[in-house]
C-alpha atoms as a PDB file:
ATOM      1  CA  UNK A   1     -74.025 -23.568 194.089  1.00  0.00           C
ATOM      2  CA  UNK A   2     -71.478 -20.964 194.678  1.00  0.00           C
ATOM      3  CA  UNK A   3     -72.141 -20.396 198.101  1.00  0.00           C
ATOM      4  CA  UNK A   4     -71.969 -23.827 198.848  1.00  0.00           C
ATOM      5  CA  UNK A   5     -68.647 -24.460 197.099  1.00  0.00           C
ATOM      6  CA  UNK A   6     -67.566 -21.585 198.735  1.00  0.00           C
ATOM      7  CA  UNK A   7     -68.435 -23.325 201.947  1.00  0.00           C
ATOM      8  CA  UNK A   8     -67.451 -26.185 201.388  1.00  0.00           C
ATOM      9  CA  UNK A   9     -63.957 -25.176 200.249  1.00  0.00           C
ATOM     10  CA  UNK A  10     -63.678 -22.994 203.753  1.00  0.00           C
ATOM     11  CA  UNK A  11     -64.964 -26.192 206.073  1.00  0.00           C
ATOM     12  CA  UNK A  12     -61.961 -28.629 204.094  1.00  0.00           C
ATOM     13  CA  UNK A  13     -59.246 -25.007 205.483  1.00  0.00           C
ATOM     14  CA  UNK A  14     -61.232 -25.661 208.921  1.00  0.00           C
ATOM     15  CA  UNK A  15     -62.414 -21.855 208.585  1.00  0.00           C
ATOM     16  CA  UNK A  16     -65.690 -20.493 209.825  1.00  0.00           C
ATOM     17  CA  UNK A  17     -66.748 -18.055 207.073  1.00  0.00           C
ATOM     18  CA  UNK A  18     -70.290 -15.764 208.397  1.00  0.00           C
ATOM     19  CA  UNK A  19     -72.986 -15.662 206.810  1.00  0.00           C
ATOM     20  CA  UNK A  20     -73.118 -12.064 207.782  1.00  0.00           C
ATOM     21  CA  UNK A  21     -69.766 -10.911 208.129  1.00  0.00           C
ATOM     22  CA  UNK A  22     -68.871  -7.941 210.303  1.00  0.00           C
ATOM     23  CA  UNK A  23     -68.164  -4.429 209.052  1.00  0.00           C
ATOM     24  CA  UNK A  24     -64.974  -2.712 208.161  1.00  0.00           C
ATOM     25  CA  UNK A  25     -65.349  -0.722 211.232  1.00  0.00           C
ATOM     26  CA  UNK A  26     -66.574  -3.707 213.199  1.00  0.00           C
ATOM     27  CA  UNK A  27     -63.614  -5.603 212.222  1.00  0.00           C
ATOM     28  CA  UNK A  28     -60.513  -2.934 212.788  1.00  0.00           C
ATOM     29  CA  UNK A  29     -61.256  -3.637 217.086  1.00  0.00           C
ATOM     30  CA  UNK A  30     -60.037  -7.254 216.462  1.00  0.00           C
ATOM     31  CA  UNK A  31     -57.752  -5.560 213.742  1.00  0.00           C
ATOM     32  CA  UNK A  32     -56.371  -2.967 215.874  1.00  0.00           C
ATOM     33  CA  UNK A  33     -55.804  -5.202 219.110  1.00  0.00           C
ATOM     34  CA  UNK A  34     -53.451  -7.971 216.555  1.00  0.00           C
ATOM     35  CA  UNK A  35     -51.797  -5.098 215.513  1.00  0.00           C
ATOM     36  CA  UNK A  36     -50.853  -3.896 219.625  1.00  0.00           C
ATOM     37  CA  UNK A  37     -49.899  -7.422 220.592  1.00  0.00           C
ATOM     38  CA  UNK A  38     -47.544  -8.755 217.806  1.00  0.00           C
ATOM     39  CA  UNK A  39     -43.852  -7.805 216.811  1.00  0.00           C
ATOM     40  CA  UNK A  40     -44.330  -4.934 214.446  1.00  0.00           C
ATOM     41  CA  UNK A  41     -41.733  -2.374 215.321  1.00  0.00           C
ATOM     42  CA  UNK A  42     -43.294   0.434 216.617  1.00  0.00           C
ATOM     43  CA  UNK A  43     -43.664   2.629 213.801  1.00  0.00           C
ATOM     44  CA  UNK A  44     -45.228  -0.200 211.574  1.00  0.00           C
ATOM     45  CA  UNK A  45     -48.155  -0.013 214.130  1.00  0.00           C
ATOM     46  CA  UNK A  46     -48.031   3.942 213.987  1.00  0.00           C
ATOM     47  CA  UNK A  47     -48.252   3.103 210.492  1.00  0.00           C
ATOM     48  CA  UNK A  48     -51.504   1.047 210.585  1.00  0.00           C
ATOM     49  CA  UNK A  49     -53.316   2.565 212.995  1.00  0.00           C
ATOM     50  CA  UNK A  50     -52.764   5.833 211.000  1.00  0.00           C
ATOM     51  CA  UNK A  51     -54.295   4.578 207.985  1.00  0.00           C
ATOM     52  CA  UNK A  52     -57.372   2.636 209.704  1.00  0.00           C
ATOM     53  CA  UNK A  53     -58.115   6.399 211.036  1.00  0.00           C
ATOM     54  CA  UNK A  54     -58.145   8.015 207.231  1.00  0.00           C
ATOM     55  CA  UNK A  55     -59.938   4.642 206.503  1.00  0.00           C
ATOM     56  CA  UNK A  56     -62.354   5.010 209.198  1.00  0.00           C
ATOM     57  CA  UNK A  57     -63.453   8.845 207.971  1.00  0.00           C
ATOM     58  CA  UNK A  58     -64.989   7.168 204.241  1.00  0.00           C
ATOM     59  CA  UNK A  59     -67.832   5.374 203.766  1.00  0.00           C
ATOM     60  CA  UNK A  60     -66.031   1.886 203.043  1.00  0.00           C
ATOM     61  CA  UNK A  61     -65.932   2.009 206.268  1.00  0.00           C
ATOM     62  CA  UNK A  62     -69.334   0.817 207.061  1.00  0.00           C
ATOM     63  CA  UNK A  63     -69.491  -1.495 204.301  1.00  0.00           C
ATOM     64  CA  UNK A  64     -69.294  -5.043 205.398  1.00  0.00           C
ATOM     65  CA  UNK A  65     -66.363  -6.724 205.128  1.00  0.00           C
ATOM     66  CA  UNK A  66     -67.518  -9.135 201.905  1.00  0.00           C
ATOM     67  CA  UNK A  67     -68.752  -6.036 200.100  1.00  0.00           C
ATOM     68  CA  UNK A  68     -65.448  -4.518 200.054  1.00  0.00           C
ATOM     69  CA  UNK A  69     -64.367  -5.286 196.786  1.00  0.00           C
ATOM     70  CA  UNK A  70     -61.036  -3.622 193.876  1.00  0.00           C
ATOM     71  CA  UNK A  71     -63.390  -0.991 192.653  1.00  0.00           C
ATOM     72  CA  UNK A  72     -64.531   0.256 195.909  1.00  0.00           C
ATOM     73  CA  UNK A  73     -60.856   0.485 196.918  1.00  0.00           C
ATOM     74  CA  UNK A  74     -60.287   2.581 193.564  1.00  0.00           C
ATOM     75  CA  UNK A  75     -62.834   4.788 194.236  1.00  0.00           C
ATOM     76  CA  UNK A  76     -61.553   5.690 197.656  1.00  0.00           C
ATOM     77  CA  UNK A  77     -60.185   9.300 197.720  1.00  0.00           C
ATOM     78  CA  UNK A  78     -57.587  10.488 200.386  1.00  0.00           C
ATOM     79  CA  UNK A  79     -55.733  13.974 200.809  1.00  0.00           C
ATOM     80  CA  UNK A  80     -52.069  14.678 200.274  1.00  0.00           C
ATOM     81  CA  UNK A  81     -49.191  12.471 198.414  1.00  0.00           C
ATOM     82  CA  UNK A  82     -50.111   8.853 197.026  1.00  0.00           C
ATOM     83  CA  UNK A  83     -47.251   8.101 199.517  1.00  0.00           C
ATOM     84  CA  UNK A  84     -50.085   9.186 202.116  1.00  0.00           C
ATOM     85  CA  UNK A  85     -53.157   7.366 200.372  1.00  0.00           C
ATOM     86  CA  UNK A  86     -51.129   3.818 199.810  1.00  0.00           C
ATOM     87  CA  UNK A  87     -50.957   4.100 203.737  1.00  0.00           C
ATOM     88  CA  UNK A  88     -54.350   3.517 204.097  1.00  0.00           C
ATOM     89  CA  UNK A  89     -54.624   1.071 201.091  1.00  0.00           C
ATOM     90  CA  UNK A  90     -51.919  -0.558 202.634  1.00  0.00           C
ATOM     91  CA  UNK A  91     -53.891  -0.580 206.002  1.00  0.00           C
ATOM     92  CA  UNK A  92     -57.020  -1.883 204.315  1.00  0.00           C
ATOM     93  CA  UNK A  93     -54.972  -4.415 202.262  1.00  0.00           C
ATOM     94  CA  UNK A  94     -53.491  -6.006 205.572  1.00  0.00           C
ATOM     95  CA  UNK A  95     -56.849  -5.867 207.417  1.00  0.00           C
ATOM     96  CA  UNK A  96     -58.978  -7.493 204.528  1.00  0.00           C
ATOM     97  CA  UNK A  97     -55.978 -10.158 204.251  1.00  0.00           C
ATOM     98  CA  UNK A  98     -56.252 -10.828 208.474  1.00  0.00           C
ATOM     99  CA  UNK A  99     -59.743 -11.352 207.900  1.00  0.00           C
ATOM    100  CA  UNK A 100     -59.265 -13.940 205.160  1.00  0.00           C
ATOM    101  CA  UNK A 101     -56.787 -15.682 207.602  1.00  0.00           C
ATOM    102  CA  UNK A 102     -59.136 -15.643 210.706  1.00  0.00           C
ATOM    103  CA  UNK A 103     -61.863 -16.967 208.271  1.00  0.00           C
ATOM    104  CA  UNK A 104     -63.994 -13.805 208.579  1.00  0.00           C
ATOM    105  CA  UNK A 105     -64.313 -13.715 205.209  1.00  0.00           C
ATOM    106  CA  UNK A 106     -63.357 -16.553 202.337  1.00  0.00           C
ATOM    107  CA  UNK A 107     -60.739 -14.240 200.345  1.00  0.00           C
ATOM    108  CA  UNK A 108     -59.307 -10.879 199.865  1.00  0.00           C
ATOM    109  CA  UNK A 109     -59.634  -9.044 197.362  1.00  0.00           C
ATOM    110  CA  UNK A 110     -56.584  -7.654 195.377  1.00  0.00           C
ATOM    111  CA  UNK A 111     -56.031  -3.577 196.740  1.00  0.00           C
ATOM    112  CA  UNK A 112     -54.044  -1.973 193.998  1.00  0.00           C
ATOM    113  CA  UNK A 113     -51.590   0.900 195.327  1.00  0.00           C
ATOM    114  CA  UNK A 114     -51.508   4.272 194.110  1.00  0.00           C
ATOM    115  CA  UNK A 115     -48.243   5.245 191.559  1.00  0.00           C
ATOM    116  CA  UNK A 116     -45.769   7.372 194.095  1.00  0.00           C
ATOM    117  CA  UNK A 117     -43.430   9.424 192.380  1.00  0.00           C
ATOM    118  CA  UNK A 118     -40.006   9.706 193.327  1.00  0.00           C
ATOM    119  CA  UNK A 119     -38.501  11.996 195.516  1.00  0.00           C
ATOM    120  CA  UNK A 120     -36.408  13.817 193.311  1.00  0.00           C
ATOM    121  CA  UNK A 121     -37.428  17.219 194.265  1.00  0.00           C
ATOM    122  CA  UNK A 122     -33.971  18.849 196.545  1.00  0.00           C
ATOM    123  CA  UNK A 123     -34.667  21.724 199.062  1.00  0.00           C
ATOM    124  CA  UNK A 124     -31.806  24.204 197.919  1.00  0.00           C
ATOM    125  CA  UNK A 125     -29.912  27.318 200.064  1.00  0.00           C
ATOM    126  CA  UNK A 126     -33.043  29.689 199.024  1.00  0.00           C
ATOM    127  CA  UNK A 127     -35.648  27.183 199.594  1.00  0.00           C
ATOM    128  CA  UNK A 128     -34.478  26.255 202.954  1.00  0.00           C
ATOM    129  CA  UNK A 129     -34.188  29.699 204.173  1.00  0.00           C
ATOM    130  CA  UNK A 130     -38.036  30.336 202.704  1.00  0.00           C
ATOM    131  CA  UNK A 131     -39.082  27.339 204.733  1.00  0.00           C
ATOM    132  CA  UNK A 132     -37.754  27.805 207.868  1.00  0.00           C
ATOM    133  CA  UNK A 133     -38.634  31.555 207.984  1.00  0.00           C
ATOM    134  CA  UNK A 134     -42.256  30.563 208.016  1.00  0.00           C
ATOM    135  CA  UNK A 135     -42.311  27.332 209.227  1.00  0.00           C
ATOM    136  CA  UNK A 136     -43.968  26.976 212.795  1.00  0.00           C
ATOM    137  CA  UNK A 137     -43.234  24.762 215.764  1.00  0.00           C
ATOM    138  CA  UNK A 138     -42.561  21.786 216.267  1.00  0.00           C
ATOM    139  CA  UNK A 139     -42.207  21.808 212.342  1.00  0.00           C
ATOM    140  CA  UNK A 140     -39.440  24.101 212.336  1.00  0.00           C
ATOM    141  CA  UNK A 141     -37.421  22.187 214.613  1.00  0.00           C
ATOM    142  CA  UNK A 142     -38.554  18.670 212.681  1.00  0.00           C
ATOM    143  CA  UNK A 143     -37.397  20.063 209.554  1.00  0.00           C
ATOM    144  CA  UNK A 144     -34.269  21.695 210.754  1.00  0.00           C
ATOM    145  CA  UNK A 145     -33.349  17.916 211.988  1.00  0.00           C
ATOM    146  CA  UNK A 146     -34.266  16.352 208.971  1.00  0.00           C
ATOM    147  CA  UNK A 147     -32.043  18.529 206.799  1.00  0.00           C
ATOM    148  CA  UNK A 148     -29.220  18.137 209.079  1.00  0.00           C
ATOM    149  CA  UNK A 149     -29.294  14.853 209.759  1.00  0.00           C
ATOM    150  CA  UNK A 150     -31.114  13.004 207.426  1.00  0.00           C
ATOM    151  CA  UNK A 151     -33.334  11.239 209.830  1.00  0.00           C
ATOM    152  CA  UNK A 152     -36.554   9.628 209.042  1.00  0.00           C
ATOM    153  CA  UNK A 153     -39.472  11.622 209.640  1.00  0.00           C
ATOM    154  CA  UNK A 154     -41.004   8.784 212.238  1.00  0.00           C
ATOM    155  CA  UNK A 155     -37.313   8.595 213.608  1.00  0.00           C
ATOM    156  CA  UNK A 156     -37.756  12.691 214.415  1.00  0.00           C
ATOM    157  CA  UNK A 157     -40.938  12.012 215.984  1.00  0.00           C
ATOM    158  CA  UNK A 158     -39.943   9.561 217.946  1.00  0.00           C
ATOM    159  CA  UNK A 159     -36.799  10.942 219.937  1.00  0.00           C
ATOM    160  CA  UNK A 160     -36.424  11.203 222.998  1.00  0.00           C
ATOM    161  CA  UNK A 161     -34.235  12.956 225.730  1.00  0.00           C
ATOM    162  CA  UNK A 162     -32.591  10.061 226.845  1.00  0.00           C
ATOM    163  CA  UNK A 163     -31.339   8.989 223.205  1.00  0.00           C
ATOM    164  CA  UNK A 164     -29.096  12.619 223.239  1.00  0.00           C
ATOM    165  CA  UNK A 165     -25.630  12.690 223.824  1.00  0.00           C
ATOM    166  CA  UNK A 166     -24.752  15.993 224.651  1.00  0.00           C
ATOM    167  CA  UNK A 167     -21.492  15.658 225.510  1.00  0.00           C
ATOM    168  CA  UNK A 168     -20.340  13.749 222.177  1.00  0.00           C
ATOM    169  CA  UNK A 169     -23.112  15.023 220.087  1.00  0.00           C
ATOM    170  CA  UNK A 170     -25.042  12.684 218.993  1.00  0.00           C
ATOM    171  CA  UNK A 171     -28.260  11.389 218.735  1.00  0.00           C
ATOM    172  CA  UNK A 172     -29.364   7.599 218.800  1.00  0.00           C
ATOM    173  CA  UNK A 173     -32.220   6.056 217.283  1.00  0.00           C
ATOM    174  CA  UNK A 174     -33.011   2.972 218.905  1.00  0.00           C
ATOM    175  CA  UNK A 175     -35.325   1.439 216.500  1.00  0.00           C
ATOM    176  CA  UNK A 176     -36.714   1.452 212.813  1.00  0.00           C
ATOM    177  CA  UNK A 177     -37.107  -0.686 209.385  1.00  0.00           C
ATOM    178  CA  UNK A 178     -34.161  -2.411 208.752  1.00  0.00           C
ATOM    179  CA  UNK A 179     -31.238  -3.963 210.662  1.00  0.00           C
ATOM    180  CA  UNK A 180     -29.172  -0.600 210.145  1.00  0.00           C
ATOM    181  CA  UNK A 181     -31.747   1.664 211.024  1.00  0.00           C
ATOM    182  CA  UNK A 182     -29.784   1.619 214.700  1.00  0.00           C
ATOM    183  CA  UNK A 183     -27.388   4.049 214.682  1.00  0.00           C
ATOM    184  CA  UNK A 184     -25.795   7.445 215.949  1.00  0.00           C
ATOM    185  CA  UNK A 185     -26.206  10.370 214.377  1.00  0.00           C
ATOM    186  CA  UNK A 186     -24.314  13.571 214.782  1.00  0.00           C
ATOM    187  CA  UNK A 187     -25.683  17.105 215.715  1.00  0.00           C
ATOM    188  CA  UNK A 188     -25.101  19.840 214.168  1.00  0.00           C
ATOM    189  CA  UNK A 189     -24.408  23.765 215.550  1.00  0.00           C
ATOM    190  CA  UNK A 190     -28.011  24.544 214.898  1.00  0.00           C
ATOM    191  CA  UNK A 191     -29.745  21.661 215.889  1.00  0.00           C
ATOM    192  CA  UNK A 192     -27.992  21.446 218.886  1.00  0.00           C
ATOM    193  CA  UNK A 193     -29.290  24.585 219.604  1.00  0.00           C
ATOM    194  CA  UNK A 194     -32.942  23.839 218.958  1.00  0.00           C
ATOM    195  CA  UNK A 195     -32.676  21.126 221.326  1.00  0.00           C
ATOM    196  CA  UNK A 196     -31.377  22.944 223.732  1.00  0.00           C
ATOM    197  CA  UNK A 197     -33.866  25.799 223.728  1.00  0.00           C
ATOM    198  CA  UNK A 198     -36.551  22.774 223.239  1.00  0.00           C
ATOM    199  CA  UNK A 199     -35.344  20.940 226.207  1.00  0.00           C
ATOM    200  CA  UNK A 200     -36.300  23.260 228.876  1.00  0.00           C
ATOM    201  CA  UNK A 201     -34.415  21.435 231.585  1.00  0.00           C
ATOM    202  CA  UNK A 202     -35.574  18.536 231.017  1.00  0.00           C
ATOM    203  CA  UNK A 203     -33.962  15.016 230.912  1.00  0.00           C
ATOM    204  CA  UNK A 204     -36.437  12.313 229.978  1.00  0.00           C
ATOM    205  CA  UNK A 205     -39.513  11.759 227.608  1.00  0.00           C
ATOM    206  CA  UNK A 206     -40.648  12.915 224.137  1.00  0.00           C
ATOM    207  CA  UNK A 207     -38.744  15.486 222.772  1.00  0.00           C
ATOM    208  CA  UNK A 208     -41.649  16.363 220.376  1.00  0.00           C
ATOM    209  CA  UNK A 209     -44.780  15.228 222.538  1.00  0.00           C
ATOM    210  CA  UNK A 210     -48.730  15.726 221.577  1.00  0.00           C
ATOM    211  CA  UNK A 211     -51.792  14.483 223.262  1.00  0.00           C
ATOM    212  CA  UNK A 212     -51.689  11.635 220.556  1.00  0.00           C
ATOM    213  CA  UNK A 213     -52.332   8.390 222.146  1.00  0.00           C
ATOM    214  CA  UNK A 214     -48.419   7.768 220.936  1.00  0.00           C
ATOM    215  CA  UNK A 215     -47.822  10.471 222.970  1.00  0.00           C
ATOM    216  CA  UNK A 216     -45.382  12.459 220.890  1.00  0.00           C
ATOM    217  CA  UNK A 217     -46.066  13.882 217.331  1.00  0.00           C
ATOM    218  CA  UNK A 218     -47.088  11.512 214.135  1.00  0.00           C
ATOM    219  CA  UNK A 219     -47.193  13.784 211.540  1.00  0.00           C
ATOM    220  CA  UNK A 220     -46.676  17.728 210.904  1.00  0.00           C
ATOM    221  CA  UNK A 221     -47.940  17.255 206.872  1.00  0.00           C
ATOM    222  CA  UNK A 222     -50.733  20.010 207.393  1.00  0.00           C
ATOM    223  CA  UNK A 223     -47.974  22.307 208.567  1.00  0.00           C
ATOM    224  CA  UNK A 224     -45.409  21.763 205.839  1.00  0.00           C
ATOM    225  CA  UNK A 225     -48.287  22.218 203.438  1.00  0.00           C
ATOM    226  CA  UNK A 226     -48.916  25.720 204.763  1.00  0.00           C
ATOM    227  CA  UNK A 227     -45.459  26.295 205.306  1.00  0.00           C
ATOM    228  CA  UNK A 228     -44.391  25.043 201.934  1.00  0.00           C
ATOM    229  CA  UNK A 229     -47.303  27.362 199.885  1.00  0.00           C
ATOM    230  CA  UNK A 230     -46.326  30.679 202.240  1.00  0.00           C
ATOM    231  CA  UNK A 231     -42.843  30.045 201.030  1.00  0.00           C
ATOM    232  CA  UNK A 232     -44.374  29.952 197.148  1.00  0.00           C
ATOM    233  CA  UNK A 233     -42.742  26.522 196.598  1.00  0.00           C
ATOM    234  CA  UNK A 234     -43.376  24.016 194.117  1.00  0.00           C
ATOM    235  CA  UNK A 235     -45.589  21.091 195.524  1.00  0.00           C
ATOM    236  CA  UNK A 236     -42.664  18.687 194.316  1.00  0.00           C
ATOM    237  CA  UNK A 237     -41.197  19.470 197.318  1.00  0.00           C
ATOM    238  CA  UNK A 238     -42.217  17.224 200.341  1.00  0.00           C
ATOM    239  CA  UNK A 239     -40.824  17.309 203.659  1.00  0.00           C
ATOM    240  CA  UNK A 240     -38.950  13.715 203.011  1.00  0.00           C
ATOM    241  CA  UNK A 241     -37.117  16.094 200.469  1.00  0.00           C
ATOM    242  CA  UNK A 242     -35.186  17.309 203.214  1.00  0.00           C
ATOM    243  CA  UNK A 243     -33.498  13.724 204.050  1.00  0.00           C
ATOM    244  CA  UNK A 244     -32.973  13.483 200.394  1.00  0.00           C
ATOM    245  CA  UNK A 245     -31.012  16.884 200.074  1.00  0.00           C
ATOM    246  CA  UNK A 246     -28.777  15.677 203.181  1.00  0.00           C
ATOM    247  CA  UNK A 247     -28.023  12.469 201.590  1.00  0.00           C
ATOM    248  CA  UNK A 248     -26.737  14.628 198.324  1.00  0.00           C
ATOM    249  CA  UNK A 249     -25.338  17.004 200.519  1.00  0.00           C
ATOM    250  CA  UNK A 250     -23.039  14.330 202.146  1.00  0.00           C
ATOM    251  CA  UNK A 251     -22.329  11.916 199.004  1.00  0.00           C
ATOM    252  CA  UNK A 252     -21.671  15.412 196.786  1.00  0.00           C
ATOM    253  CA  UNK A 253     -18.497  16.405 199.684  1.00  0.00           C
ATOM    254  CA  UNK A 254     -17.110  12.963 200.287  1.00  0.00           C
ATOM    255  CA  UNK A 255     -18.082  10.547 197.691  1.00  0.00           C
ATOM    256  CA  UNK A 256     -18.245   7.722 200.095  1.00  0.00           C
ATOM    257  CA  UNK A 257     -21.259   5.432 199.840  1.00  0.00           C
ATOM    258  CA  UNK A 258     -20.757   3.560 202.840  1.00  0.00           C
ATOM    259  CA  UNK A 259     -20.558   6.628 205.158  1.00  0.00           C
ATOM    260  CA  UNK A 260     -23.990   7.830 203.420  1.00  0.00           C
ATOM    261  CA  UNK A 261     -25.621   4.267 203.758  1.00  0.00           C
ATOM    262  CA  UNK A 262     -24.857   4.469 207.540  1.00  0.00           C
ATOM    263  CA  UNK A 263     -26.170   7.837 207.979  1.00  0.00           C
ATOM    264  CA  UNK A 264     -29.172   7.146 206.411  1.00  0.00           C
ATOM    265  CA  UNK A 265     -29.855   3.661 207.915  1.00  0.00           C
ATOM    266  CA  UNK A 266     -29.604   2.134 204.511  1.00  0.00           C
ATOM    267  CA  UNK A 267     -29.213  -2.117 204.497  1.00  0.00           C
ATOM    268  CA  UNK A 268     -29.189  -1.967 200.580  1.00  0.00           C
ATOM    269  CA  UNK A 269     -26.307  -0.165 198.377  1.00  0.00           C
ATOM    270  CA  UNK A 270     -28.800   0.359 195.588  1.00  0.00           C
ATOM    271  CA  UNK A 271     -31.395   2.294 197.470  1.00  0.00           C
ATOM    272  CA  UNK A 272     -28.090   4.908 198.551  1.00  0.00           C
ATOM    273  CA  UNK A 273     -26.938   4.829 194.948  1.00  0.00           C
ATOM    274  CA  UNK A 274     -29.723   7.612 194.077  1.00  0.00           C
ATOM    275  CA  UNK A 275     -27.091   9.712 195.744  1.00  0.00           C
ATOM    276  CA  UNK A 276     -24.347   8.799 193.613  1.00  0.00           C
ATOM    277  CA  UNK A 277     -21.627  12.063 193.501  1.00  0.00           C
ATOM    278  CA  UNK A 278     -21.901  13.395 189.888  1.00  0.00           C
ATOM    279  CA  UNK A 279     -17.465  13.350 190.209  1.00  0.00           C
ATOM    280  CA  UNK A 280     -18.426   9.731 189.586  1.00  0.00           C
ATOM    281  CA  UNK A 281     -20.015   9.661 186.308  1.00  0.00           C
ATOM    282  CA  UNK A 282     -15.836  10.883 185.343  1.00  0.00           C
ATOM    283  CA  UNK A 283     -14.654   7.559 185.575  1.00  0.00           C
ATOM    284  CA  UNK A 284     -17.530   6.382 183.271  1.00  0.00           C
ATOM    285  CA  UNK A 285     -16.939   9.079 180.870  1.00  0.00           C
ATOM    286  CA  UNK A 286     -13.088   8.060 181.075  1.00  0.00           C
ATOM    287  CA  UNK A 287     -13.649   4.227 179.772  1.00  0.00           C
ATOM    288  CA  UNK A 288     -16.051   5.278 177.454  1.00  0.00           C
ATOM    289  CA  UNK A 289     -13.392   7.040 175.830  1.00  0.00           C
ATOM    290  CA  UNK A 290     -11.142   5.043 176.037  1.00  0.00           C
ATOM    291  CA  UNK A 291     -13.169   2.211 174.419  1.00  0.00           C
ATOM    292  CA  UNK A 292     -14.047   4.803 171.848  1.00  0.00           C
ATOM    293  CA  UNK A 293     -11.573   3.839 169.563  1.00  0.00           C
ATOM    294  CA  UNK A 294     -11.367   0.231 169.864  1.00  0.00           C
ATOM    295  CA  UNK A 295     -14.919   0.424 169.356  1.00  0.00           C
ATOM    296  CA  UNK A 296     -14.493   1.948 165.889  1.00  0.00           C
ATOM    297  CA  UNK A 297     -12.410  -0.915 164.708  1.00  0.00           C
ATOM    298  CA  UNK A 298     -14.456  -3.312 165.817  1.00  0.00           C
ATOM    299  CA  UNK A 299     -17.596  -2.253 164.100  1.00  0.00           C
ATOM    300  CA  UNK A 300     -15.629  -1.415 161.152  1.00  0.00           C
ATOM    301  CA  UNK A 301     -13.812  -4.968 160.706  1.00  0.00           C
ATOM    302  CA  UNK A 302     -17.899  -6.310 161.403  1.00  0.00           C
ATOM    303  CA  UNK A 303     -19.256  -4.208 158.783  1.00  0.00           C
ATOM    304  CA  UNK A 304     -16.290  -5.389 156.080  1.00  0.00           C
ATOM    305  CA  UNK A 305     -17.122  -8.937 156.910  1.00  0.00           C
ATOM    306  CA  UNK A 306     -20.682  -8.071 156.510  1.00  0.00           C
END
């Protein structure tokens, strides 16, 4: 009777549910080719096809698409940060709600995200100099960017040659999540000297290449891992920590939201606020004394009333 509600609900939606539907892995082809064709900006489909390949090394994997249910996405297990697992829960939440909208399957199920925990954790003077001193290539380089100019870590991997400025100093990142994300950034003395001793002559292509099929580097977590346990560091530490301490960094010498919003790439005031110079919390600390006393009368004429 179920089945043939079921059915009959899909038939009225003009959907063609299968009796036997196709596998997870089956399914991430037709998945994988949507993702290539539509409008996603590039690193959203970085994004997806990086979780399908964590997804594709467990055993949900091979469970048909139907079968796939909340509890077996809680019981899935990944390495690394929850940041990294809700990639491929993301992943699997997107492909199981295609599915439902091709009619592969009647409905999704709901995929519950992991809790990520802020990044609060700042790479200080010591820190730094422990990380780079044992960090290898390209993620010495990477993280010597990131600290400097508080680029995303796709927005690292993704440079090229032709988005330097040598002359001026800058680098340009042509793309990204949000409307700001396009911007110029400015080099400093020491990662304009990486780049040089990186670029080798040469003018054009992936300044951090692999044989990836994006061609350039997607992710150097292993290495910051290593890197990050040679140096004895606490675990809080991730390598987005280093676009968080250059955010501080700037807001703590000028103060000035806006310039740290455009550095950053940030559309939305609140996000940058996390950065908020401490010389700030003054002029809180000011009106709150200076409400103090009026305060005092106020709750004392309440209370005689009382």
């Amino acid at each position: 009777m179920i089945e043939a509600k079921l059915m009959q609900e899909a038939k009225q939606r003009k959907l063609t549910v299968q009796r036997r539907t196709l596998t997870l892995a089956e399914f991430s082809k037709r998945f994988l080719v949507w993702v290539e064709s539509t409008r996603l900006e590039a690193e959203s489909k970085e994004y997806y096809r990086s979780g399908w390949r964590m997804l594709a090394k467990t055993p949900i994997s091979g469970m048909r698409l139907a079968h796939v249910t909340t509890d077996e996405a809680e019981a899935l297990r990944f390495d690394h940060s929850p940041a990294n697992a809700n990639r491929a829960l993301r992943t699997l939440r997107r492909m199981l709600g295609k599915a439902a909208e091709w009619g592969v399957i009647a409905a999704a199920p709901r995929i519950k995200l992991m809790k990520e925990y802020g990044r609060s954790a700042l790479i200080d003077a010591e820190a730094e100099f422990k990380l780079l001193a044992v960090a290898k290539q390209p993620l010495q380089d990477v993280l010597t960017l990131i600290l400097d100019s508080g680029m995303r870590p796709g927005e690292v991997f993704q440079m090229r040659w032709e988005d330097i400025a040598w002359d001026s100093g800058m680098i340009f990142i042509p793309r990204g999540k949000t409307k700001l994300s396009r911007r110029y950034i400015p080099m400093s003395e020491r990662v304009t000297k990486a780049l040089h001793i990186r670029r080798k002559g040469m003018t054009e292509g992936w300044v951090f290449p692999s044989d990836s099929v994006t061609g350039h580097v997607t992710t150097v977590a292993k290495a910051f891992e290593e890197a990050r346990a040679a140096a004895g560091l606490s675990k809080e530490i991730v390598l987005y920590s280093a676009r968080h301490t250059f955010a501080t960094k700037v807001m703590g010498a000028t103060g000035n939201l806006s310039l740290v919003m455009r550095a950053l790439g940030h559309t939305n005031a609140q996000t940058a606020m996390i950065y908020q110079h401490p010389s700030l919390e003054t002029v809180r600390t000011v009106v709150n004394e200076n409400h103090g006393p009026m305060l005092s009368r106020h709750n004392s004429r309440h209370t005689a009333v009382m």
